[in-house]
N, C-alpha and C. Protein backbone atom coordinates (compact mmCIF):
# COMPACT_ATOMS: atom_id res chain seq x y z
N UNK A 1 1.77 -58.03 -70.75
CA UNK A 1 3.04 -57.63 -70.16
C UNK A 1 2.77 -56.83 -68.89
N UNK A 2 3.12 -57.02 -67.89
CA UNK A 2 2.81 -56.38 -66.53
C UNK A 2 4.51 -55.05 -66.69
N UNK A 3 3.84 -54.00 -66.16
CA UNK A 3 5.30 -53.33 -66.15
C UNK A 3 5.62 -52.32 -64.87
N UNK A 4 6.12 -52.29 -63.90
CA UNK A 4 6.27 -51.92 -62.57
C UNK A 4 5.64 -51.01 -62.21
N UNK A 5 4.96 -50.33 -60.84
CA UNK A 5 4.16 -49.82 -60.93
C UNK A 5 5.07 -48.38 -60.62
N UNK A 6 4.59 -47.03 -61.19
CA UNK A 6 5.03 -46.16 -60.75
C UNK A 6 4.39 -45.28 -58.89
N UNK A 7 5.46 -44.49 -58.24
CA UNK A 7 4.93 -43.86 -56.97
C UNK A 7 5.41 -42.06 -57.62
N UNK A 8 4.15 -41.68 -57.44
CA UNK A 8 4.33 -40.56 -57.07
C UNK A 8 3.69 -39.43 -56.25
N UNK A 9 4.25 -38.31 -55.71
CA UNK A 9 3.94 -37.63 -54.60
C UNK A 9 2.17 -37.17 -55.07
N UNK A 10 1.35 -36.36 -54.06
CA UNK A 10 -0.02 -36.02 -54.71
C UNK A 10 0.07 -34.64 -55.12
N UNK A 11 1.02 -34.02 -55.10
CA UNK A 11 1.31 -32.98 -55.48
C UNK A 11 2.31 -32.80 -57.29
N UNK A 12 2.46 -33.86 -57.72
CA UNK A 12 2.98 -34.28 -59.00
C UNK A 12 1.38 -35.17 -59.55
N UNK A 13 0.23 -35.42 -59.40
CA UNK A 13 -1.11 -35.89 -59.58
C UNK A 13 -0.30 -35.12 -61.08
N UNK A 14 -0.84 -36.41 -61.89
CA UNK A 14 -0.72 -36.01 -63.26
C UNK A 14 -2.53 -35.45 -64.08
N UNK A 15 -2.53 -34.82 -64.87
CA UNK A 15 -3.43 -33.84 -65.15
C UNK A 15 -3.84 -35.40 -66.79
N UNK A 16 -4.71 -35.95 -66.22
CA UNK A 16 -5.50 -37.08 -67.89
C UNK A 16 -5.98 -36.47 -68.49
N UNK A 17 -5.50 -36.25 -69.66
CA UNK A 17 -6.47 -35.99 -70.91
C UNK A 17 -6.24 -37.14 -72.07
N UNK A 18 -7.62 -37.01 -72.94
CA UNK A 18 -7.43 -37.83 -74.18
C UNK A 18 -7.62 -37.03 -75.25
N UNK A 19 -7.53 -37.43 -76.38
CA UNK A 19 -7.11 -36.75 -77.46
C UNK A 19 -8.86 -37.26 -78.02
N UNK A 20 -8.71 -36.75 -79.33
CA UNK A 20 -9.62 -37.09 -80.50
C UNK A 20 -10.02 -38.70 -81.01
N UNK A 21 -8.59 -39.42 -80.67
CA UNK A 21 -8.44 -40.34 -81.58
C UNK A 21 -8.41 -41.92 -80.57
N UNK A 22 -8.48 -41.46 -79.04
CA UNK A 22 -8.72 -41.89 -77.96
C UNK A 22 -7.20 -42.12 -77.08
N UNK A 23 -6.39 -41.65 -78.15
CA UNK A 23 -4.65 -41.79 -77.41
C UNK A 23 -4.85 -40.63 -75.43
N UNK A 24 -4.52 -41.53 -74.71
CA UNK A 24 -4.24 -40.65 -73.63
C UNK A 24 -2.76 -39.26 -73.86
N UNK A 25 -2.98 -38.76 -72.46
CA UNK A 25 -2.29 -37.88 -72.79
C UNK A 25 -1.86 -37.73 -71.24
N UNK A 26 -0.80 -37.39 -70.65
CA UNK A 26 -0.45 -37.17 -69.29
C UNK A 26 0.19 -35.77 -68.56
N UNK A 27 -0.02 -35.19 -68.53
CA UNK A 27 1.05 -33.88 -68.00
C UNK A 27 0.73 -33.78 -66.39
N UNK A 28 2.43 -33.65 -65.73
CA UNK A 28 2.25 -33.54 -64.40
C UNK A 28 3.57 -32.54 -64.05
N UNK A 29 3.52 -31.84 -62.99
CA UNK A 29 4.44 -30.49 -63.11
C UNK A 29 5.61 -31.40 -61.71
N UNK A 30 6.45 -31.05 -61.70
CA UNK A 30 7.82 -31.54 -61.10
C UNK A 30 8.40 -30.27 -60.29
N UNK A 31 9.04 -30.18 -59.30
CA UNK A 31 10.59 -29.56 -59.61
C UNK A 31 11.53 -30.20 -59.71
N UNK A 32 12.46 -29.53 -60.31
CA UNK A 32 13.79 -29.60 -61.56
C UNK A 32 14.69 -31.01 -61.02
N UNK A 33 15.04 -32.22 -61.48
CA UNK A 33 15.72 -33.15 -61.07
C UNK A 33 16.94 -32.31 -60.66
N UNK A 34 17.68 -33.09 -60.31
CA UNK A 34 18.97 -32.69 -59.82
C UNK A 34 19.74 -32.64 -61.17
N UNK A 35 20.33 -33.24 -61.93
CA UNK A 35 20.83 -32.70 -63.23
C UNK A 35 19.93 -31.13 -64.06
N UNK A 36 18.86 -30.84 -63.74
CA UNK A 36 18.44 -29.68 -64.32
C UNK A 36 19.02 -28.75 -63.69
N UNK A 37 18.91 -28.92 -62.41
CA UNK A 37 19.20 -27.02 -61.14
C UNK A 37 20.98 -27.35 -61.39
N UNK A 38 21.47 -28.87 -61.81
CA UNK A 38 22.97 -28.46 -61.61
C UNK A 38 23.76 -27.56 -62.65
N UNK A 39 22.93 -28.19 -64.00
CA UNK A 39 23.23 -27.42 -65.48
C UNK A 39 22.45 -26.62 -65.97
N UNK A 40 21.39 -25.86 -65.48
CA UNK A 40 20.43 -25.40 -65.95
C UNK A 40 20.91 -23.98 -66.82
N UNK A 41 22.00 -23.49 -66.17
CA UNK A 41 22.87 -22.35 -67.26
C UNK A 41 23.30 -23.08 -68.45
N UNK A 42 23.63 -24.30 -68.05
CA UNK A 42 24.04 -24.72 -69.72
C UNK A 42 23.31 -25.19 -70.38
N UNK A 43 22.03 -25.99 -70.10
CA UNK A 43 21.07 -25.90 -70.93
C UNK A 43 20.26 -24.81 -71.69
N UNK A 44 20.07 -23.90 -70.33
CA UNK A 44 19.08 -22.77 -71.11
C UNK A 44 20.12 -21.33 -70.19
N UNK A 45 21.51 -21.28 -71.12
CA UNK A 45 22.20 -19.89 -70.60
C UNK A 45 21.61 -18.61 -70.52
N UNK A 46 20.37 -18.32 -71.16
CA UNK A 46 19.98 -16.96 -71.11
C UNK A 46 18.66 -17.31 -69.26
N UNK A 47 18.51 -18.29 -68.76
CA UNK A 47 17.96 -18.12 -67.74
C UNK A 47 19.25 -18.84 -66.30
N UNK A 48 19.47 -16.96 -66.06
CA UNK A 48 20.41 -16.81 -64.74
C UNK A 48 19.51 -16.54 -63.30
N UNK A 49 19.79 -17.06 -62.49
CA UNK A 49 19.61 -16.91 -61.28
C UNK A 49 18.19 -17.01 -60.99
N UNK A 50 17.43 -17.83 -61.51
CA UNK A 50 15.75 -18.20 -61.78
C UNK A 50 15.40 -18.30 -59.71
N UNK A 51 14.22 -18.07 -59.14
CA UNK A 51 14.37 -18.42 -57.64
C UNK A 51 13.63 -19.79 -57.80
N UNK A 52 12.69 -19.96 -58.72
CA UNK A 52 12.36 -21.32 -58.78
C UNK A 52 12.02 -21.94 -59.83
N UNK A 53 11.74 -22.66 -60.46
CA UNK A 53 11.83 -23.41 -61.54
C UNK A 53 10.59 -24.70 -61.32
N UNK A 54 10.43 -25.08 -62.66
CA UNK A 54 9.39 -26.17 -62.55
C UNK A 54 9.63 -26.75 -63.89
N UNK A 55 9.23 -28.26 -63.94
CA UNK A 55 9.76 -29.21 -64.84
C UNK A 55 7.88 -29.86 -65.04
N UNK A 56 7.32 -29.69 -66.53
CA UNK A 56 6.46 -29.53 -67.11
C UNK A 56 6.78 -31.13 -67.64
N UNK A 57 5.85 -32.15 -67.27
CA UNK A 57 6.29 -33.52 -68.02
C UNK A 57 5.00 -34.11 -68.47
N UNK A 58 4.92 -33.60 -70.22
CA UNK A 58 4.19 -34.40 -71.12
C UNK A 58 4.36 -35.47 -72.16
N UNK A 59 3.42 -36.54 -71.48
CA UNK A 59 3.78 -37.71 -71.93
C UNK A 59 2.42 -37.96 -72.84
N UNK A 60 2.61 -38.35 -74.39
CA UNK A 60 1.81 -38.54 -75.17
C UNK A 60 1.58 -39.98 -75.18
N UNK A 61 0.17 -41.12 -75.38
CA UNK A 61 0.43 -42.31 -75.66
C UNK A 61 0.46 -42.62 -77.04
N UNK A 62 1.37 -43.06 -77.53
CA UNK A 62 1.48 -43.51 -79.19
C UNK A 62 0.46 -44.74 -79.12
N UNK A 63 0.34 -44.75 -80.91
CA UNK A 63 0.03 -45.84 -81.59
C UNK A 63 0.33 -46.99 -81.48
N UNK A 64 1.83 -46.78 -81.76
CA UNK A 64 2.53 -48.32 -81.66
C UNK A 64 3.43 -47.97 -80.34
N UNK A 65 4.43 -49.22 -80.13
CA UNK A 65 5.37 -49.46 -79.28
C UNK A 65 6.56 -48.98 -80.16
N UNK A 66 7.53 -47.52 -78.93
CA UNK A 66 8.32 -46.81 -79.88
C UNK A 66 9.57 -47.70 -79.59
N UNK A 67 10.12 -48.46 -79.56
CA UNK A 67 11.34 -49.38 -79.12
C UNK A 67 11.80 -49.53 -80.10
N UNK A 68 11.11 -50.10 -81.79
CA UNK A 68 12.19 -50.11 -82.82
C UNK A 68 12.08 -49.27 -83.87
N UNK A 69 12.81 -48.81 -84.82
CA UNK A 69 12.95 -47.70 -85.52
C UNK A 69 12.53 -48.19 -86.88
N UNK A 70 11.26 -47.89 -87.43
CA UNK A 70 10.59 -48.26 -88.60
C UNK A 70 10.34 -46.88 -89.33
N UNK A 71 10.23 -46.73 -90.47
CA UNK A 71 9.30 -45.61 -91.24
C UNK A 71 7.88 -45.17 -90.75
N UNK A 72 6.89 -46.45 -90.40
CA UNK A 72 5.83 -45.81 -89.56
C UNK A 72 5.91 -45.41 -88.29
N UNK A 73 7.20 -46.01 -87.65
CA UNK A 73 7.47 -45.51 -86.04
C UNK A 73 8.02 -44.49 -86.06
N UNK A 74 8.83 -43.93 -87.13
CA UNK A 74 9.17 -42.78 -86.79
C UNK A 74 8.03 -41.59 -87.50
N UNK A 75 6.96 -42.07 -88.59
CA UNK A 75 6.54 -41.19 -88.48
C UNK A 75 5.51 -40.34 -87.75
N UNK A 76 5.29 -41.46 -86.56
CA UNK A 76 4.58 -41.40 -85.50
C UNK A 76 5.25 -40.62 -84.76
N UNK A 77 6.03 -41.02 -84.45
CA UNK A 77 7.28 -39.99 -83.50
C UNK A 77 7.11 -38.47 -84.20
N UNK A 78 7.14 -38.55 -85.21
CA UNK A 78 7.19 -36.37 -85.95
C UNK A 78 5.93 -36.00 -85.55
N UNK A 79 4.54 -37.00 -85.65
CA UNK A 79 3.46 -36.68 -85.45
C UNK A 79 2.81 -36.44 -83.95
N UNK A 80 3.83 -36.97 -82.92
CA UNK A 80 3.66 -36.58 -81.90
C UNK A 80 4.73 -35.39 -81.33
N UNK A 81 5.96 -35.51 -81.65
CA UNK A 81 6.51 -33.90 -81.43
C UNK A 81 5.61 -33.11 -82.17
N UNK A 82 5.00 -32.88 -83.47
CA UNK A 82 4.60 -31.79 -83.89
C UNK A 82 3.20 -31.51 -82.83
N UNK A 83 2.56 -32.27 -82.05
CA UNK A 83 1.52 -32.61 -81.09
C UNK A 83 2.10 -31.37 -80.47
N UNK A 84 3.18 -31.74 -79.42
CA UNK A 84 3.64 -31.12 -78.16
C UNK A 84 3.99 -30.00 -78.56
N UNK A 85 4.91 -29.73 -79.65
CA UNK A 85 5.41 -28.13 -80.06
C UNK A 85 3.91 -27.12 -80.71
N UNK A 86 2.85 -27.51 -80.71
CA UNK A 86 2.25 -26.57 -81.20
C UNK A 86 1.41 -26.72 -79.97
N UNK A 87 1.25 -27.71 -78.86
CA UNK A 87 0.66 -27.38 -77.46
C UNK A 87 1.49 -26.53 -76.69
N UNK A 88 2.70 -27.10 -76.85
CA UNK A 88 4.11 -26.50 -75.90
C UNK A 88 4.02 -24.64 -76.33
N UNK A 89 4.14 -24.61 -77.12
CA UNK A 89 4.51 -22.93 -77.20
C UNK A 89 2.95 -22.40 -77.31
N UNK A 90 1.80 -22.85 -77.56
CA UNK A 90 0.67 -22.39 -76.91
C UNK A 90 0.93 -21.76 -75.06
N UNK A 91 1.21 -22.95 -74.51
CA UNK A 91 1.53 -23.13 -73.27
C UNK A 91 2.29 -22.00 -72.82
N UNK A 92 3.63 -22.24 -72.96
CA UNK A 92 4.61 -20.82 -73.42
C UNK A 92 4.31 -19.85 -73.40
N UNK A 93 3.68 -19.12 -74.30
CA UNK A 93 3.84 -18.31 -74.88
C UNK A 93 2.30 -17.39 -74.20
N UNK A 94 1.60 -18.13 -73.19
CA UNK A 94 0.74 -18.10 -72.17
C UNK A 94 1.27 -17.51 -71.30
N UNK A 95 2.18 -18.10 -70.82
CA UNK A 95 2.75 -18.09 -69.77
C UNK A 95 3.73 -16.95 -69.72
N UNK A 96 4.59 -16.68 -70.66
CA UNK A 96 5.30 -15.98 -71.26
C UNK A 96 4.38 -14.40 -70.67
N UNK A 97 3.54 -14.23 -72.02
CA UNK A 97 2.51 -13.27 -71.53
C UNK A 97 2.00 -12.43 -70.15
N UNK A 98 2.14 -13.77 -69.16
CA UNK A 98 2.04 -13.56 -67.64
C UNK A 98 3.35 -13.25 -67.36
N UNK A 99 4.35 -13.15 -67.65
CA UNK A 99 5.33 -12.70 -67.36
C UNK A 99 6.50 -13.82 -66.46
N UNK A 100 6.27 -15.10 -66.57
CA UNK A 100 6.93 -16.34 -66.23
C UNK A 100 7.62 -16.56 -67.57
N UNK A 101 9.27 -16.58 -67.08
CA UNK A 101 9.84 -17.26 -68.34
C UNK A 101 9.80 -18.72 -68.34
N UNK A 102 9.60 -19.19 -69.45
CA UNK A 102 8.93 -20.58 -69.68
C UNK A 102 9.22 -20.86 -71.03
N UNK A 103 10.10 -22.10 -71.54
CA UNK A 103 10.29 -22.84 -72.97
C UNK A 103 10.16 -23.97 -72.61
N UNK A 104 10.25 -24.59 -74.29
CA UNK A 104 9.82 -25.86 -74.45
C UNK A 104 11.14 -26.27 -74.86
N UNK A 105 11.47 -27.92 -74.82
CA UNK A 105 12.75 -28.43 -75.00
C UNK A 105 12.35 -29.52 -76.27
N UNK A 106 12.74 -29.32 -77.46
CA UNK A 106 12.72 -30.18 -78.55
C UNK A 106 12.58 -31.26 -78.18
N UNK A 107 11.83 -32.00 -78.30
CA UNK A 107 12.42 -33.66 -78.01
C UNK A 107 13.09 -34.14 -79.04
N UNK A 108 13.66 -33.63 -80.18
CA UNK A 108 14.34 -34.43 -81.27
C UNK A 108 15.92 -34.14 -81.43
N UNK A 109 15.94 -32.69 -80.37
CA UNK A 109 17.49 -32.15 -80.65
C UNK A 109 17.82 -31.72 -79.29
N UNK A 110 16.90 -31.80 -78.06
CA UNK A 110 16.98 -31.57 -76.55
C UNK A 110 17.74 -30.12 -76.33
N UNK A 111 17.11 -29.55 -77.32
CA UNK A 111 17.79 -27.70 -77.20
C UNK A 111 16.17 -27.17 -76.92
N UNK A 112 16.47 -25.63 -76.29
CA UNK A 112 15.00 -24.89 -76.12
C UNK A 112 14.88 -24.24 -77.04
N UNK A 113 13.22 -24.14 -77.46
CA UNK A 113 12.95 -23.65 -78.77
C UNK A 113 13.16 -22.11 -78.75
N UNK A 114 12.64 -21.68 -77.57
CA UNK A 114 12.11 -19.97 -77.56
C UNK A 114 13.38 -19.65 -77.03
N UNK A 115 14.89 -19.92 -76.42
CA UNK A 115 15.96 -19.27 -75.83
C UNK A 115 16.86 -20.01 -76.47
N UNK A 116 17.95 -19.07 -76.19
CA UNK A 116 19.27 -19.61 -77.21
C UNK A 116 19.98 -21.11 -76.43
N UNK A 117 20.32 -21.93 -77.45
CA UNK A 117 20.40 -23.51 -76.89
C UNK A 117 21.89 -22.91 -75.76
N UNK A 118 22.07 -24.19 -74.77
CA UNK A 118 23.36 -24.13 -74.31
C UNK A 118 24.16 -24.94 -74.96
N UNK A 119 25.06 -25.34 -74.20
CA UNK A 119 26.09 -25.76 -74.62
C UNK A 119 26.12 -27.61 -74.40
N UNK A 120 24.91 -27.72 -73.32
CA UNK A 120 24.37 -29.26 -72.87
C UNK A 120 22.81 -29.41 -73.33
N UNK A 121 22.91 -30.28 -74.28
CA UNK A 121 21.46 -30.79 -74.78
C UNK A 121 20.65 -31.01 -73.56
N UNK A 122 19.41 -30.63 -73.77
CA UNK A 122 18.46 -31.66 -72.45
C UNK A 122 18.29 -33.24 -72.61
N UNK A 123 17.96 -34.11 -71.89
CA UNK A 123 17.30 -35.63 -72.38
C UNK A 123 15.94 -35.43 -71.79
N UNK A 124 14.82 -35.80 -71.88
CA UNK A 124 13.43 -35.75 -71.66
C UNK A 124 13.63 -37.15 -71.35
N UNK A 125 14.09 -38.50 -71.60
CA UNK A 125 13.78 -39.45 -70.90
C UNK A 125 14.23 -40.21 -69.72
N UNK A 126 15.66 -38.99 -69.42
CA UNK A 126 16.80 -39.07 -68.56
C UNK A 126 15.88 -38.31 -67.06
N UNK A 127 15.32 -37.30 -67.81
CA UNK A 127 14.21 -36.40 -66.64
C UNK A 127 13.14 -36.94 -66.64
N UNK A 128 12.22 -37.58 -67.38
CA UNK A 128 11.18 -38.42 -67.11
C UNK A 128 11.40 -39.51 -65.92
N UNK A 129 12.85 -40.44 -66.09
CA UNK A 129 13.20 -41.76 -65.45
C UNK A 129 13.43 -41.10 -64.11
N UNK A 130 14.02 -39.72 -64.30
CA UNK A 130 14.63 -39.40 -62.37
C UNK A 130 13.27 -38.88 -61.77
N UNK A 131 12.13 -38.13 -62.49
CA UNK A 131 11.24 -37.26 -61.73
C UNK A 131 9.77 -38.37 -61.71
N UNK A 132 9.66 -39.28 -62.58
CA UNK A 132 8.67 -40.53 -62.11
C UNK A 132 9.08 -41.83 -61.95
N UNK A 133 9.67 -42.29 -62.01
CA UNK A 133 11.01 -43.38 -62.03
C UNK A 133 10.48 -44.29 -63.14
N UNK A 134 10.34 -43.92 -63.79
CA UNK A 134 9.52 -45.10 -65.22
C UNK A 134 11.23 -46.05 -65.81
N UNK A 135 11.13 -46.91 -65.94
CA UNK A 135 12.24 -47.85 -66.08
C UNK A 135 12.28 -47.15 -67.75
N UNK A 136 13.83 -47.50 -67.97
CA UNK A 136 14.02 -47.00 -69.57
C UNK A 136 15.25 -48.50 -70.11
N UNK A 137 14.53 -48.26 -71.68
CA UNK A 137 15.21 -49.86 -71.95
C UNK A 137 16.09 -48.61 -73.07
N UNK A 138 17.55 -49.38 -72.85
CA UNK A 138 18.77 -48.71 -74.15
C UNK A 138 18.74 -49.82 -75.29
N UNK A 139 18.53 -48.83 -76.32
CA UNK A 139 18.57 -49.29 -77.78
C UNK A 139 19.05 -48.50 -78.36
N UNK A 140 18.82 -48.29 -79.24
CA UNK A 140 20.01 -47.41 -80.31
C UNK A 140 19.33 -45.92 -79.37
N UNK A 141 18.46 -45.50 -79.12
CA UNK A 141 17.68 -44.65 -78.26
C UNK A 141 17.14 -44.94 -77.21
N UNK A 142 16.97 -44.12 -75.93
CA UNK A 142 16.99 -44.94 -74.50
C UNK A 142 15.13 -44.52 -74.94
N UNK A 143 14.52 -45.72 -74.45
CA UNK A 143 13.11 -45.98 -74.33
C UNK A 143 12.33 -46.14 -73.17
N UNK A 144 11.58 -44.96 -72.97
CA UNK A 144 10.92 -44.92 -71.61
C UNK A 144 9.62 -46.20 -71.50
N UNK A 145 9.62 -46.75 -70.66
CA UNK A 145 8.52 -47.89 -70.08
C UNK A 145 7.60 -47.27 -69.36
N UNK A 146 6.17 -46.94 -69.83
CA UNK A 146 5.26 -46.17 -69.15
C UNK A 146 4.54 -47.50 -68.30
N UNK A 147 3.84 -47.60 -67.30
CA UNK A 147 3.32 -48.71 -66.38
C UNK A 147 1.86 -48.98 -66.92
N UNK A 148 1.30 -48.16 -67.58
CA UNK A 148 -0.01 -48.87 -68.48
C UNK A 148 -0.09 -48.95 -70.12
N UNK A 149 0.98 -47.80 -70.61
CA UNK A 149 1.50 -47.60 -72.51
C UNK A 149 2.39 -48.65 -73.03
N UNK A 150 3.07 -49.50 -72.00
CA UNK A 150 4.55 -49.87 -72.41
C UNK A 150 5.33 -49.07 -72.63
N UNK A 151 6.28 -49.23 -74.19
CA UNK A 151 6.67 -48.07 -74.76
C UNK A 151 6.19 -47.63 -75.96
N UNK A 152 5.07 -47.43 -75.75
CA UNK A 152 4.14 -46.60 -76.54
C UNK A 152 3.67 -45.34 -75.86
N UNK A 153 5.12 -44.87 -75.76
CA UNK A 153 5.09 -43.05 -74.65
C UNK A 153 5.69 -42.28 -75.56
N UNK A 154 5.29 -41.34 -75.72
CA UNK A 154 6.10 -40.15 -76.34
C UNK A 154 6.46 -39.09 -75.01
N UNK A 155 7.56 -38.92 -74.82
CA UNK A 155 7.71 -37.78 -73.45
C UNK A 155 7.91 -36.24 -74.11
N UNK A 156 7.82 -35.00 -73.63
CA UNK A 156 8.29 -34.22 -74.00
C UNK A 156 8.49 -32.94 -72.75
N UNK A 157 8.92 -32.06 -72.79
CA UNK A 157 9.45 -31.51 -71.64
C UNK A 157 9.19 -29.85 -71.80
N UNK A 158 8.61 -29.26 -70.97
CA UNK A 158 8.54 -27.71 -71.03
C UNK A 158 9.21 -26.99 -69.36
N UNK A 159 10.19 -26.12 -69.17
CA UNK A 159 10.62 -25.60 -67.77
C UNK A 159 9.80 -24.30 -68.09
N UNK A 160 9.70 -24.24 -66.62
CA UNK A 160 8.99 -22.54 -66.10
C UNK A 160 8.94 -22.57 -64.80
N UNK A 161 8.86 -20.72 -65.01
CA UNK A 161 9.23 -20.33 -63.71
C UNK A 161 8.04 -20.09 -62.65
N UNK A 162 6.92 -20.11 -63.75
CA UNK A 162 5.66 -19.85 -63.51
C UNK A 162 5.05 -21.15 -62.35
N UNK A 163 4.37 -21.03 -61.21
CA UNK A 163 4.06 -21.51 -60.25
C UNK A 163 3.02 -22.90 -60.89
N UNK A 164 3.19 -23.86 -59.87
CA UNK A 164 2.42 -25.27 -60.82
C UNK A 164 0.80 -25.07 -60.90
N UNK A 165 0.36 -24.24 -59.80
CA UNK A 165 -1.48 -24.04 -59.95
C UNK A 165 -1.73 -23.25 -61.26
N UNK A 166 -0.82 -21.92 -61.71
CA UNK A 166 -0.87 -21.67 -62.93
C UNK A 166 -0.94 -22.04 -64.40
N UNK A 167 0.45 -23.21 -64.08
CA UNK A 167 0.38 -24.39 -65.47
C UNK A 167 -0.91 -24.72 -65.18
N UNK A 168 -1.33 -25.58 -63.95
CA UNK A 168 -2.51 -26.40 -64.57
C UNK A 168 -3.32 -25.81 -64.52
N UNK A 169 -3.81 -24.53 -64.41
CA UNK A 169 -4.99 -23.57 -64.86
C UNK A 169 -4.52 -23.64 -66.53
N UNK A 170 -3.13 -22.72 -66.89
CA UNK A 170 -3.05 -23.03 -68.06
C UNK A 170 -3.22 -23.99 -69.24
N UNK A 171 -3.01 -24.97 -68.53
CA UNK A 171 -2.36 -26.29 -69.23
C UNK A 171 -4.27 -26.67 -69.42
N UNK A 172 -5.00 -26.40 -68.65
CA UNK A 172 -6.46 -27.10 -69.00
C UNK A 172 -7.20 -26.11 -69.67
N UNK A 173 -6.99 -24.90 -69.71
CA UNK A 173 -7.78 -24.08 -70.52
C UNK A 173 -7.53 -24.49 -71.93
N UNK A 174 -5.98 -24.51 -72.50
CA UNK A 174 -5.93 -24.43 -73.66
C UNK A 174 -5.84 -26.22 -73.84
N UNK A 175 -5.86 -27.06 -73.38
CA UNK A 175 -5.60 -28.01 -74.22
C UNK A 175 -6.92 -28.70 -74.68
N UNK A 176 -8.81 -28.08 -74.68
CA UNK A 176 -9.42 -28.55 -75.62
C UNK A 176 -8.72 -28.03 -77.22
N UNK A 177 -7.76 -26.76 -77.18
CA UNK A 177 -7.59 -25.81 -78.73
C UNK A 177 -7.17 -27.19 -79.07
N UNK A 178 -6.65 -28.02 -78.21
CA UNK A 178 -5.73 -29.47 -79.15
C UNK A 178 -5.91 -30.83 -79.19
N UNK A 179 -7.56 -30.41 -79.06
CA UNK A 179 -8.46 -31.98 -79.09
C UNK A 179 -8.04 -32.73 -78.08
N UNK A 180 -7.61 -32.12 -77.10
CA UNK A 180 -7.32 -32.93 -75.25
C UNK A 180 -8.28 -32.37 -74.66
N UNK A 181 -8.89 -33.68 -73.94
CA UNK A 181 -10.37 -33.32 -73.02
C UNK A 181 -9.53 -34.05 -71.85
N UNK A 182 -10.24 -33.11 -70.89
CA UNK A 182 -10.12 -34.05 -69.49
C UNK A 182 -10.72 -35.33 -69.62
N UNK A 183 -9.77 -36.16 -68.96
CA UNK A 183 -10.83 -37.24 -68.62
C UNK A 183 -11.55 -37.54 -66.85
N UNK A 184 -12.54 -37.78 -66.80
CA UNK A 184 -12.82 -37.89 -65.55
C UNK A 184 -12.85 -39.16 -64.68
């Protein structure tokens, strides 16, 4: 299956790692699509008047192709959110520390874990499709098309205020704790 190629800026250079089990792994830092800076009080109401913001986009490669909804596809799906939420608030809670406010956005309920939800869910594949343009197929759940995974992508989403050379200092220190090696 050939699947379109993605463009992006060299300053969004996504950060390769692989896992243990040889699944890739992708994280590349953004700023905020235009639906984030428009609702960003209603997504995450306890962060007012932020001066800048950054959109954290980790994309896990699954096992299978996530397009139809099986017992082993979804339990692939828990096994990769539980992936990102125990990288994600590592990450966080890093960052946090440094004094950048910074959460992670559920991918199963698109509320933030560490601040009180708003009143507008996030979508992670609605912000994946606007900030890398990866085509998304609608099924009972909209399905992101990665250009070398298919849809065998898991996306997941972390905002901060914290500057992007920081994430990826951050983001590479801790992610051997989670059996992610660079790849070279």
């Amino acid at each position: 299956m050939n699947y379109p190629p993605v463009y992006s800026s060299k300053q969004n250079c996504p950060i390769h790692l692989v896992g243990k089990t040889g699944q890739a792994v992708q994280i590349s830092i953004h700023s905020p699509s235009r639906y984030i800076c428009a609702n960003c009080e209603r997504i995450l109401p306890d962060w007012k008047h932020q001066s800048s913001l950054w959109v954290v986009i980790v994309l896990q490669q699954s096992q299978y192709q996530l397009q139809e909804s099986t017992p082993v596809i979804e339990e692939e799906k828990e096994r990769l959110r539980e992936k990102f939420m125990r990288f994600g608030c590592d990450l966080a809670f890093n960052l946090r520390d440094r004094n950048y406010l910074t959460d992670l956005i559920d991918p199963r309920t698109g509320y933030p874990l560490l601040s009180h939800p708003g009143i507008v869910p996030h979508d992670d594949t609605a912000v994946v499709k606007a900030l890398l343009n990866y085509p998304v197929i609608k099924n009972k759940c909209c399905v992101l098309v990665h250009p070398e995974w298919g849809t065998a992508v898991y996306p997941s989403i972390l905002i901060s205020e914290a500057p992007p050379i920081m994430i990826e200092s951050v983001t590479k220190s801790i992610a051997p704790m989670h059996g992610w090696q660079e790849m070279s």
